[in-house]
N, C-alpha and C. Protein backbone atom coordinates (compact mmCIF):
# COMPACT_ATOMS: atom_id res chain seq x y z
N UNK A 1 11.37 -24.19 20.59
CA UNK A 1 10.21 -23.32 20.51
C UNK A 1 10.63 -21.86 20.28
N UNK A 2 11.68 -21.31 20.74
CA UNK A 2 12.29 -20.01 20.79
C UNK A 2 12.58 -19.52 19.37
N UNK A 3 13.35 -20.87 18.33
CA UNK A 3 13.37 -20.78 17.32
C UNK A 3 12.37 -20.38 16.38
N UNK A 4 11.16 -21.22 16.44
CA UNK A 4 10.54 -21.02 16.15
C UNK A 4 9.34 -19.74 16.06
N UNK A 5 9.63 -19.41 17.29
CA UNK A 5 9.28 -17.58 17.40
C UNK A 5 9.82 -16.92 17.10
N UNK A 6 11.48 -16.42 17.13
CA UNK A 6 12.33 -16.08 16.17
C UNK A 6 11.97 -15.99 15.08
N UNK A 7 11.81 -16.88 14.52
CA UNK A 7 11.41 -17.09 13.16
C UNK A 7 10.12 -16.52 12.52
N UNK A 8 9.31 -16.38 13.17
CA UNK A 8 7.89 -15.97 13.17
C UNK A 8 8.21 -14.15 13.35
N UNK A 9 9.04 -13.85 13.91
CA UNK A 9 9.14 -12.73 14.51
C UNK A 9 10.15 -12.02 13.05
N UNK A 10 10.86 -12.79 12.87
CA UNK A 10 11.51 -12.44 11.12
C UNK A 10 10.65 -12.48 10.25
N UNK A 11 10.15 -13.71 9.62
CA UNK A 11 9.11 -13.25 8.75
C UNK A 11 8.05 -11.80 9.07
N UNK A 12 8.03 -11.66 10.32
CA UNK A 12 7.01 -10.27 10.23
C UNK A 12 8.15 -9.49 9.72
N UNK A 13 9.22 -8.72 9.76
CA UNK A 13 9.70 -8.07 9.74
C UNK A 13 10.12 -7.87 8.31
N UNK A 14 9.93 -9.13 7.44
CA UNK A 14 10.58 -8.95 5.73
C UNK A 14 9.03 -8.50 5.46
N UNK A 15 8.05 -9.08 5.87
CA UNK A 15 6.91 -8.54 5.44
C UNK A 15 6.49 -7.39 5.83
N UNK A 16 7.27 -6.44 6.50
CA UNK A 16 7.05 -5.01 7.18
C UNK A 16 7.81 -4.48 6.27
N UNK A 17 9.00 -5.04 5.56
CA UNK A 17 10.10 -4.67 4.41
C UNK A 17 9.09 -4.53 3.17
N UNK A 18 7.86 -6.11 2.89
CA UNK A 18 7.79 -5.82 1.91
C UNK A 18 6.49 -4.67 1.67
N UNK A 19 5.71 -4.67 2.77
CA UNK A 19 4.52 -3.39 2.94
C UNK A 19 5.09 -2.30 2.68
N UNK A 20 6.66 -2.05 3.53
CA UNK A 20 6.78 -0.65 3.00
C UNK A 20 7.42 -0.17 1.65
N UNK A 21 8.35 -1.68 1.24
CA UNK A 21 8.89 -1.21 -0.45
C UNK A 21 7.32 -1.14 -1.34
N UNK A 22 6.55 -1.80 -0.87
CA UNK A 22 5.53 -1.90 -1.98
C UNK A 22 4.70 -0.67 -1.67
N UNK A 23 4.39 0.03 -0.52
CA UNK A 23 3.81 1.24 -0.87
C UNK A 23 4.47 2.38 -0.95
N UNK A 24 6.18 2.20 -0.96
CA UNK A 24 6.52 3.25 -1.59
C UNK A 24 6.99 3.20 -3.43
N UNK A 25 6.84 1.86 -3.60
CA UNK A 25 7.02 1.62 -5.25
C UNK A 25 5.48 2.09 -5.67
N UNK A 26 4.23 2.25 -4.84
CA UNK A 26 3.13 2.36 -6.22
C UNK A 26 3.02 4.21 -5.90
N UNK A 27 3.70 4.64 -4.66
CA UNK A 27 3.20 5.95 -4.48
C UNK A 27 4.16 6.71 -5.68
N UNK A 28 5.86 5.74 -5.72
CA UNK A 28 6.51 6.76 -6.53
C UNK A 28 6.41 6.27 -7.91
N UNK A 29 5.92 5.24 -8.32
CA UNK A 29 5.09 5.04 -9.78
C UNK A 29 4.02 5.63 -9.98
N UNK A 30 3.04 6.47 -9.25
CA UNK A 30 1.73 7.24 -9.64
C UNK A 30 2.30 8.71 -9.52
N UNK A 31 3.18 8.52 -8.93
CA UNK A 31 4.10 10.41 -8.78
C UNK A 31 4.24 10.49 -10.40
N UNK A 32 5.19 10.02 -10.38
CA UNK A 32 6.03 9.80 -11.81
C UNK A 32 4.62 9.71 -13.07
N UNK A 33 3.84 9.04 -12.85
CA UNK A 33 2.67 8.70 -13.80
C UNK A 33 2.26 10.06 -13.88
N UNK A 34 1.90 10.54 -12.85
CA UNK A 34 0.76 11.92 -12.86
C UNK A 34 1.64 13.31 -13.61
N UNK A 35 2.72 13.11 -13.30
CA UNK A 35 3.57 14.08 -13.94
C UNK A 35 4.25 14.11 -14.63
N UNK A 36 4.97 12.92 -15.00
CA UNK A 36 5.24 12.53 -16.76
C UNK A 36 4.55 12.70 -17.79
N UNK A 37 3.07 11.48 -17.35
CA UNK A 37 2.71 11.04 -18.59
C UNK A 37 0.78 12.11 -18.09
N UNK A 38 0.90 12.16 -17.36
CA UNK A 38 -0.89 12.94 -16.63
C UNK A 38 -1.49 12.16 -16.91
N UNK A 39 -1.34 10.95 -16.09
CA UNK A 39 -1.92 10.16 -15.93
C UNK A 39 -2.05 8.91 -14.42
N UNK A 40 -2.75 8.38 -14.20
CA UNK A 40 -2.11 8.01 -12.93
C UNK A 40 -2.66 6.19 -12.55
N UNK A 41 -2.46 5.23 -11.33
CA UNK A 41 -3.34 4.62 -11.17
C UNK A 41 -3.65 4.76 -10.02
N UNK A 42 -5.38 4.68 -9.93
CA UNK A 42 -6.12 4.67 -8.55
C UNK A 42 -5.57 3.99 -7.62
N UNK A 43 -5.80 2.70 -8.05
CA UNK A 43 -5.58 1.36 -6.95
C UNK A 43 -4.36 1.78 -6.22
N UNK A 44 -3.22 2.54 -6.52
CA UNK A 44 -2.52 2.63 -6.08
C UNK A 44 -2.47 3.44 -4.78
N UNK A 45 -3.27 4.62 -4.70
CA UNK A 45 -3.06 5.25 -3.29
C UNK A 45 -3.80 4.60 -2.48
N UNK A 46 -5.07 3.81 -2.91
CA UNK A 46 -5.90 2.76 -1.88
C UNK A 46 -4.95 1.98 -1.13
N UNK A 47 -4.35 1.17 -2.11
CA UNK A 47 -3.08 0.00 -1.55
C UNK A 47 -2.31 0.73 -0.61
N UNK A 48 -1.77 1.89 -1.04
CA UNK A 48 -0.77 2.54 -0.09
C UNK A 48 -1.40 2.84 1.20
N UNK A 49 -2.69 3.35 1.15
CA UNK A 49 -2.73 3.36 2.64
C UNK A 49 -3.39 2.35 3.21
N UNK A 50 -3.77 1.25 2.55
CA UNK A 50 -3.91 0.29 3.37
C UNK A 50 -2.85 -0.78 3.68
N UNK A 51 -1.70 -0.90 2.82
CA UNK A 51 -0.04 -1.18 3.53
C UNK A 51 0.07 -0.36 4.36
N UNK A 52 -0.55 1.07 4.49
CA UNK A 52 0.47 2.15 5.80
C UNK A 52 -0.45 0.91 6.91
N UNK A 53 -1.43 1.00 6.65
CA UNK A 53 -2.34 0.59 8.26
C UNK A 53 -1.64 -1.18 8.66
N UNK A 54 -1.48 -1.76 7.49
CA UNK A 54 -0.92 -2.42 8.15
C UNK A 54 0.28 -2.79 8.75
N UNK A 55 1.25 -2.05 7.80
CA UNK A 55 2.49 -1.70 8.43
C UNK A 55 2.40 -1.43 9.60
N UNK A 56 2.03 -0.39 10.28
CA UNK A 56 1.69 0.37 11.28
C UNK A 56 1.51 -0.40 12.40
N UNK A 57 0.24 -1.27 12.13
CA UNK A 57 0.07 -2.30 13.25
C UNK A 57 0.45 -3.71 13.41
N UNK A 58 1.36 -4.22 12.40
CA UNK A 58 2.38 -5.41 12.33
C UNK A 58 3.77 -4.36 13.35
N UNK A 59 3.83 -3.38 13.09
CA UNK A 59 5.51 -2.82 13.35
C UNK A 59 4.89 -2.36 14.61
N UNK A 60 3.70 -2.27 15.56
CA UNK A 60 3.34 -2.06 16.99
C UNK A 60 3.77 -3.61 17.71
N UNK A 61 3.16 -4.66 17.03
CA UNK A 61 3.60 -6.12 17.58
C UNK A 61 5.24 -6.10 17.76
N UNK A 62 5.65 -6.14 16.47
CA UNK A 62 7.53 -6.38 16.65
C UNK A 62 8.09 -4.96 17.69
N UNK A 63 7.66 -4.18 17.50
CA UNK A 63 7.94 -3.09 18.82
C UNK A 63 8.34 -3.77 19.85
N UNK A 64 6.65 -3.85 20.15
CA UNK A 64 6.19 -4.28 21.43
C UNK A 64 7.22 -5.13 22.24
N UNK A 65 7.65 -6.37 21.32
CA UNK A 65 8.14 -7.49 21.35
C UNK A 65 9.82 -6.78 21.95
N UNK A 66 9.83 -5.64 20.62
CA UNK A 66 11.62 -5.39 21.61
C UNK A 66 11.96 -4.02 21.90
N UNK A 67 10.77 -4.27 22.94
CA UNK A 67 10.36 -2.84 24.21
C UNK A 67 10.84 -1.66 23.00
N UNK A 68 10.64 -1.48 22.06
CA UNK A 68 10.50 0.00 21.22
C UNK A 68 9.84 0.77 21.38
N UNK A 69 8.58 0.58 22.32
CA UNK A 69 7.51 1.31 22.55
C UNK A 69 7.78 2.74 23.97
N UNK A 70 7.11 3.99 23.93
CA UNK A 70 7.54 4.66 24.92
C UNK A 70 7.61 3.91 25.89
N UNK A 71 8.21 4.46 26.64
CA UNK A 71 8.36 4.41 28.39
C UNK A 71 8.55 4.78 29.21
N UNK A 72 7.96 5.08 30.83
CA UNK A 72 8.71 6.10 31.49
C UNK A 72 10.02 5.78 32.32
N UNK A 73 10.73 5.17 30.94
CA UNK A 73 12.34 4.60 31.99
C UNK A 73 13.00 5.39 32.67
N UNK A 74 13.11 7.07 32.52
CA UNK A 74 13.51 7.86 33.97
C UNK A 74 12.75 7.51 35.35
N UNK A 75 11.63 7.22 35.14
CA UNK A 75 10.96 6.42 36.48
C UNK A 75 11.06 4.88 37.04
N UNK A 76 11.18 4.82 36.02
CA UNK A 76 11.85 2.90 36.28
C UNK A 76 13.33 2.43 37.03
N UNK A 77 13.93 3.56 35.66
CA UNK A 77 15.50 3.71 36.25
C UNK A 77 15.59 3.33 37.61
N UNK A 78 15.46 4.35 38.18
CA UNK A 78 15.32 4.58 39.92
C UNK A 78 14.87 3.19 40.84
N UNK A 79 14.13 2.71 40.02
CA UNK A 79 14.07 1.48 41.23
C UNK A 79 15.14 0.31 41.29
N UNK A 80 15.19 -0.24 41.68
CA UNK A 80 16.16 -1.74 42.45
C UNK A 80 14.90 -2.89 41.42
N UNK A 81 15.46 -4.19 41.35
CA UNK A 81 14.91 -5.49 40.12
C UNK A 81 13.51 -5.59 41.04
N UNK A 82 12.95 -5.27 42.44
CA UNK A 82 11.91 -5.78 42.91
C UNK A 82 10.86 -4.54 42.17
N UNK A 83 11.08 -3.13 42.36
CA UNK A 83 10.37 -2.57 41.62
C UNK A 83 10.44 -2.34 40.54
N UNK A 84 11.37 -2.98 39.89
CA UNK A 84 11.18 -3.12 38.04
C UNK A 84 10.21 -4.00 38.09
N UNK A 85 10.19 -5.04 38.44
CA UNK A 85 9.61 -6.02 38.59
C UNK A 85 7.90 -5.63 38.75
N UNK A 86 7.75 -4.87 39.17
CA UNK A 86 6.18 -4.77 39.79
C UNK A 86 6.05 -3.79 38.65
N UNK A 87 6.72 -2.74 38.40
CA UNK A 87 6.30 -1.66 37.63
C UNK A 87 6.00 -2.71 36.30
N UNK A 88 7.02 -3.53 35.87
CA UNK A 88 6.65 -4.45 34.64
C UNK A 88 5.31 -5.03 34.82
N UNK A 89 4.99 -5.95 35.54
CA UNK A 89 3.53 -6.51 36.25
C UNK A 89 2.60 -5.72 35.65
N UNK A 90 2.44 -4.48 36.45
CA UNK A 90 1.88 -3.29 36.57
C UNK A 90 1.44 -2.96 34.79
N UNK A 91 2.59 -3.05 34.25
CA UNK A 91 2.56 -2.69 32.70
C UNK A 91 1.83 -3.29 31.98
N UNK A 92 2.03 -4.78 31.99
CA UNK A 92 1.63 -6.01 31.39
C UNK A 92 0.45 -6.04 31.34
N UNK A 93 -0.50 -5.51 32.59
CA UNK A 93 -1.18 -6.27 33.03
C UNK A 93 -2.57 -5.06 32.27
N UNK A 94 -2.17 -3.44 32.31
CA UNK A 94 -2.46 -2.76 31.55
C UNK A 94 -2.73 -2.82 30.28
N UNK A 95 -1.46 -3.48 29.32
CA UNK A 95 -1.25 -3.87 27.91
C UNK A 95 -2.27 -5.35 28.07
N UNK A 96 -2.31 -6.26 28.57
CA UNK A 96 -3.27 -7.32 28.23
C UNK A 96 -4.58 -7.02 28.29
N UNK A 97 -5.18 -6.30 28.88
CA UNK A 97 -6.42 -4.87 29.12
C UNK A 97 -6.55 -4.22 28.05
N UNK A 98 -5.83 -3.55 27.95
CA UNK A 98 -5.91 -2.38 26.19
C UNK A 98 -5.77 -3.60 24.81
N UNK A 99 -4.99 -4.43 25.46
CA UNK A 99 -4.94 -4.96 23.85
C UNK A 99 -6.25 -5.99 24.04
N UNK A 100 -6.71 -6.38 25.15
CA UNK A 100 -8.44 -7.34 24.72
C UNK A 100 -9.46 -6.36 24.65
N UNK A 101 -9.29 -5.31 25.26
CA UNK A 101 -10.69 -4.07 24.71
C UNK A 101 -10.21 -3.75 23.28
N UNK A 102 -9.03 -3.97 22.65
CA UNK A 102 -8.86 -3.75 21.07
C UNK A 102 -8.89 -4.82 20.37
N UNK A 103 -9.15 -5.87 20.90
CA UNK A 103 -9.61 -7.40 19.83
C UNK A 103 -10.80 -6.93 19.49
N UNK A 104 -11.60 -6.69 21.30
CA UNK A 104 -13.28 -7.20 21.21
C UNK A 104 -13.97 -6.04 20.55
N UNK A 105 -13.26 -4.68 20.60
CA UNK A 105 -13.77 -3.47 19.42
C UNK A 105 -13.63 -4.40 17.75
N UNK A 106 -12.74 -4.69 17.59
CA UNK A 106 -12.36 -4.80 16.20
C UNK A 106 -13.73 -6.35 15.69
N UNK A 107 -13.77 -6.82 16.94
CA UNK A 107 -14.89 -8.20 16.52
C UNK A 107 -16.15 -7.28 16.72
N UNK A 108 -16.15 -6.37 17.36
CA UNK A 108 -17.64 -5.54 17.03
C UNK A 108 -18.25 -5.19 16.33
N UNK A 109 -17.05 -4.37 15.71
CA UNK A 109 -17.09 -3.62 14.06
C UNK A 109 -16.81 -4.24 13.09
N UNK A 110 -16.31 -5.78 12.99
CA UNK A 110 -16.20 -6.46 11.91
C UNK A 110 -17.54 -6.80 10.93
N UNK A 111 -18.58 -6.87 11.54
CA UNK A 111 -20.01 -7.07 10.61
C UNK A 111 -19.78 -5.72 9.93
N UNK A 112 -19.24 -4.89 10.44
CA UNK A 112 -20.30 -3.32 9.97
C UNK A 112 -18.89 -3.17 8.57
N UNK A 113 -17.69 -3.73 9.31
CA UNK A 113 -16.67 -3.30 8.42
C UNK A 113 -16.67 -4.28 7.05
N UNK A 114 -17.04 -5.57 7.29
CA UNK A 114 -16.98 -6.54 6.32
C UNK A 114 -17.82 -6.63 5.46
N UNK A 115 -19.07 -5.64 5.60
CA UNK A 115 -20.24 -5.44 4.85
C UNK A 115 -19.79 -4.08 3.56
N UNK A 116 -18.54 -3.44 3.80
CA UNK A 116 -18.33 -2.18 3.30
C UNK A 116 -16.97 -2.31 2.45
N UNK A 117 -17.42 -2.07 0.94
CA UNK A 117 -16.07 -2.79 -0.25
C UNK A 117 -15.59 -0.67 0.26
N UNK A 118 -14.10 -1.26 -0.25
CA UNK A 118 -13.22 -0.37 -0.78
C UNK A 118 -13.72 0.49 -2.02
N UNK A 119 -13.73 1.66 -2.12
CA UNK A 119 -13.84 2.49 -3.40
C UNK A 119 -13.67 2.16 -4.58
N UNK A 120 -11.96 1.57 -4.50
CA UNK A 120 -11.39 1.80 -6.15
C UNK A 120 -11.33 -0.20 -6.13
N UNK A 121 -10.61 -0.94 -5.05
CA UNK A 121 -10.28 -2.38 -5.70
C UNK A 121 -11.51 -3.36 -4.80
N UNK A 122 -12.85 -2.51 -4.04
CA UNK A 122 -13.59 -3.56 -3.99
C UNK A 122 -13.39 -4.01 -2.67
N UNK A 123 -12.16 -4.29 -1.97
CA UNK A 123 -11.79 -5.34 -0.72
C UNK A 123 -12.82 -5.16 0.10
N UNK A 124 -13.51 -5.91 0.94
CA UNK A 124 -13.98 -5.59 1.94
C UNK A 124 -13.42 -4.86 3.02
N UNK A 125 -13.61 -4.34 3.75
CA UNK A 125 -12.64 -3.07 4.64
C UNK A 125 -12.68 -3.79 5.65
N UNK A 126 -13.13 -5.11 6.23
CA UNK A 126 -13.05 -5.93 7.32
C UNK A 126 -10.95 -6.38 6.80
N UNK A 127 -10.73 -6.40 5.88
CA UNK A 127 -9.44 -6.92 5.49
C UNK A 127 -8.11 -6.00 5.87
N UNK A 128 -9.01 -4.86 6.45
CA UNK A 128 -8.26 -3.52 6.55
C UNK A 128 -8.34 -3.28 7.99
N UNK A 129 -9.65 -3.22 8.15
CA UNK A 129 -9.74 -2.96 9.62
C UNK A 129 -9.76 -3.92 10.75
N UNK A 130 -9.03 -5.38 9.67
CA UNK A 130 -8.77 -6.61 10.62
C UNK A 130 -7.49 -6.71 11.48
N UNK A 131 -6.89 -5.37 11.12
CA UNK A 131 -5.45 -5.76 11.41
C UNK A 131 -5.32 -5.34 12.64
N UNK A 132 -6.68 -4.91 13.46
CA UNK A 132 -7.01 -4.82 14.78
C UNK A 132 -6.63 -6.11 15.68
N UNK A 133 -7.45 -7.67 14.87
CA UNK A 133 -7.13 -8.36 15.47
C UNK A 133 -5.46 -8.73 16.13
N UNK A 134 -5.39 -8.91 14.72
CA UNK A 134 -3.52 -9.32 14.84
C UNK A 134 -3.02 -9.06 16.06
N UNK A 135 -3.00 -7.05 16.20
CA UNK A 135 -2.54 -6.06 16.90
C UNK A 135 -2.76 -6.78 18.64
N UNK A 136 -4.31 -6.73 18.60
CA UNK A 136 -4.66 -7.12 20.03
C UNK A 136 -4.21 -8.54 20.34
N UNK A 137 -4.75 -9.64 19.45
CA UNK A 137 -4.09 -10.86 19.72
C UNK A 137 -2.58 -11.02 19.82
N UNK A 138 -2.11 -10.18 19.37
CA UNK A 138 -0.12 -9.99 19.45
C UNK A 138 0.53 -9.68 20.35
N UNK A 139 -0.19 -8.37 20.91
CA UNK A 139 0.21 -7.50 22.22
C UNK A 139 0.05 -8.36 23.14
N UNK A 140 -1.29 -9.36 23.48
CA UNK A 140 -1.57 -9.85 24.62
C UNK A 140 -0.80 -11.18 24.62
N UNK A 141 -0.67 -11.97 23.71
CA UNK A 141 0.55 -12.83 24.01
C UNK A 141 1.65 -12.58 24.31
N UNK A 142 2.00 -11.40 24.00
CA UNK A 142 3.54 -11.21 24.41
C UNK A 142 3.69 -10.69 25.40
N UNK A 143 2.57 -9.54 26.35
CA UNK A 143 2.20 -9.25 27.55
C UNK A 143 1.70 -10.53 28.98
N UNK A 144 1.23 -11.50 28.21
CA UNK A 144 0.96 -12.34 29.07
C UNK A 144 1.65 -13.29 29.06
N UNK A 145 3.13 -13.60 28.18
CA UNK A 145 4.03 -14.31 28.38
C UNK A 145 5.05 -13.57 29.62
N UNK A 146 5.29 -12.77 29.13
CA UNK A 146 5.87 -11.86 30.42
C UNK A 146 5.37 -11.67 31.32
N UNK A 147 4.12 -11.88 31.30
CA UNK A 147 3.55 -11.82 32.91
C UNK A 147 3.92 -13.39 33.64
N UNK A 148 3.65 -14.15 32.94
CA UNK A 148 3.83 -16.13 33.30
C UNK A 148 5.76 -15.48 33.95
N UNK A 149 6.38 -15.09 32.90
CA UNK A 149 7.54 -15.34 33.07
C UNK A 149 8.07 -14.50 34.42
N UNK A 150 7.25 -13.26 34.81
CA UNK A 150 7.56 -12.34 36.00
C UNK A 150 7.00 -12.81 37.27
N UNK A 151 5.60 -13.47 37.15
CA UNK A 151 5.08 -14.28 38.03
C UNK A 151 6.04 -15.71 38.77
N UNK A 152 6.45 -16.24 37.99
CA UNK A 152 7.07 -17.33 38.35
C UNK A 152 8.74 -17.23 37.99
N UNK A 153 9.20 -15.96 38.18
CA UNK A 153 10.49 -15.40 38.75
C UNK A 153 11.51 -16.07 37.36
N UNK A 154 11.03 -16.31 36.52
CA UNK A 154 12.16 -16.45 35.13
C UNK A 154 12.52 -15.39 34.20
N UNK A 155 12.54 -14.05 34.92
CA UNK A 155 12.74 -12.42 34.07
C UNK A 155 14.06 -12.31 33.77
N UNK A 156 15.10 -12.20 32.90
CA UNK A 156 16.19 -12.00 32.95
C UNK A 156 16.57 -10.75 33.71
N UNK A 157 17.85 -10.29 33.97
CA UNK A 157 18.17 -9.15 34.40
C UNK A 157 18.41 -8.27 32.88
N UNK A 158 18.34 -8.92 31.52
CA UNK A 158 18.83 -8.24 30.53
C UNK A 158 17.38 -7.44 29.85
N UNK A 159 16.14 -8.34 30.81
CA UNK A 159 14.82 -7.66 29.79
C UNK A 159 14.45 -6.77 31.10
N UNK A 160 14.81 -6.76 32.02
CA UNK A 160 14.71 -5.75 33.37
C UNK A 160 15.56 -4.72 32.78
N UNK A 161 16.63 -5.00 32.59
CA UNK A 161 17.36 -3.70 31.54
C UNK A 161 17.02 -2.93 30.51
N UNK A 162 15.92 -3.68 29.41
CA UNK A 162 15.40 -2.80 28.35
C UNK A 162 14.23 -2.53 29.07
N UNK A 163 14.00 -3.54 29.73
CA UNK A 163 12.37 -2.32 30.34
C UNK A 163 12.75 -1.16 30.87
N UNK A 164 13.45 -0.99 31.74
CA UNK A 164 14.12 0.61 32.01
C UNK A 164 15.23 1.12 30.90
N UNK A 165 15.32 0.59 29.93
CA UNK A 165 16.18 1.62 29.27
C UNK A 165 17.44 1.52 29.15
N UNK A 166 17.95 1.02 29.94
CA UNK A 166 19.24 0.54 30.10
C UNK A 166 20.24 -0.04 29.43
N UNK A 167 20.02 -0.86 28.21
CA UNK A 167 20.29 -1.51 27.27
C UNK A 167 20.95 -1.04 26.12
N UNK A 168 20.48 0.63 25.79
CA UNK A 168 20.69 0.97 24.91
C UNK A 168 21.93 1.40 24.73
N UNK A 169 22.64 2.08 23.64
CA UNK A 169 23.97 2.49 23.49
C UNK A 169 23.50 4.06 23.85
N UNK A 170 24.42 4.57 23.29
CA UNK A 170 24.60 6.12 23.67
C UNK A 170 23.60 6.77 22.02
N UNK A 171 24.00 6.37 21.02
CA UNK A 171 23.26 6.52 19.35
C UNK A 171 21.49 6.22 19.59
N UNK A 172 21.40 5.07 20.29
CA UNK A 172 19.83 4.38 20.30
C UNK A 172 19.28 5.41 21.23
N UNK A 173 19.85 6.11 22.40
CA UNK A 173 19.04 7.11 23.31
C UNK A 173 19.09 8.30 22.43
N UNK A 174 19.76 8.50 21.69
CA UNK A 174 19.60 9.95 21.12
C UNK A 174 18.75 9.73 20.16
N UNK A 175 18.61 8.91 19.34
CA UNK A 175 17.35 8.65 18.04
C UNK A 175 16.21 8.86 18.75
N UNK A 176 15.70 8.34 19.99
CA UNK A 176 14.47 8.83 21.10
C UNK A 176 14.24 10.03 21.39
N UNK A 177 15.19 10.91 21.37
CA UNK A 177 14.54 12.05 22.09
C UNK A 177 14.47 13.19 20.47
């Protein structure tokens, strides 16, 4: 099964490769267009920012997934594995909260969004502003696997380590600050 999430967890990541080669191939083909030839294509800055949005919220899931996200690990630091432990709980339990008030927004606004085409290629903007779901349905599985797994005492000491910070090299803490 691990494999198989692995795997799931790679494919997001070539497809986070290919969102961002592809909206930086049409932004620097309409550069080049507009000032070569003065001329340009539309579709292209539409696409681009609707790869940014989804980039954006595919690369919050794989974050999420390997604790990339802030944290207050100078406060974590300090505790002993029982209050990592709770402060994680504590976290989870927050993130499964924020990420189902961000499903059930995005199923709110889906009539209003799916009723409303794109400018230049038409899409319905439910296709755009769906990537809410993903986001919320993503966060909360991976928040509420960690909760199963902290609840019933199967936490490694190595993901108690990236939850505080600990993990990193000396290069990975300095890219943070």
């Amino acid at each position: 099964m691990q494999k198989a999430i692995d795997l799931f967890y790679k494919a997001l990541e070539v497809l986070l490769i290919a969102l961002l080669s592809g909206m930086a191939t049409m932004v620097f083909v309409n550069v080049v267009l507009r000032y070569g030839m003065n001329s340009g294509l539309t579709v292209s800055d539409e696409l681009a920012r609707y790869f940014f949005v989804w980039l954006t919220f595919i690369g919050a899931v794989v974050a999420f997934r390997e604790h990339g996200h802030l944290g207050v690990e100078t406060l974590v630091a300090l505790f002993g594995r029982k209050g990592r432990i709770i402060c994680m709980i504590l976290s989870n339990l927050v993130i499964v909260a924020c990420s189902a008030i961000f499903f059930w927004g995005t199923w709110k606004q889906l009539p209003i969004n799916w009723s409303m085409k794109a400018p230049v290629t038409g899409l319905s903007m439910g296709f755009v502003y769906g990537s809410g779901f993903f986001t919320g349905f993503g966060c909360a599985i991976i928040a509420l696997e960690r909760l199963v797994r902290l609840l019933t005492g199967r936490v490694t000491q190595e993901e108690l380590e990236a939850f505080a910070g600990e993990n990193l090299t000396i290069e990975q803490m300095a890219e943070r600050t």
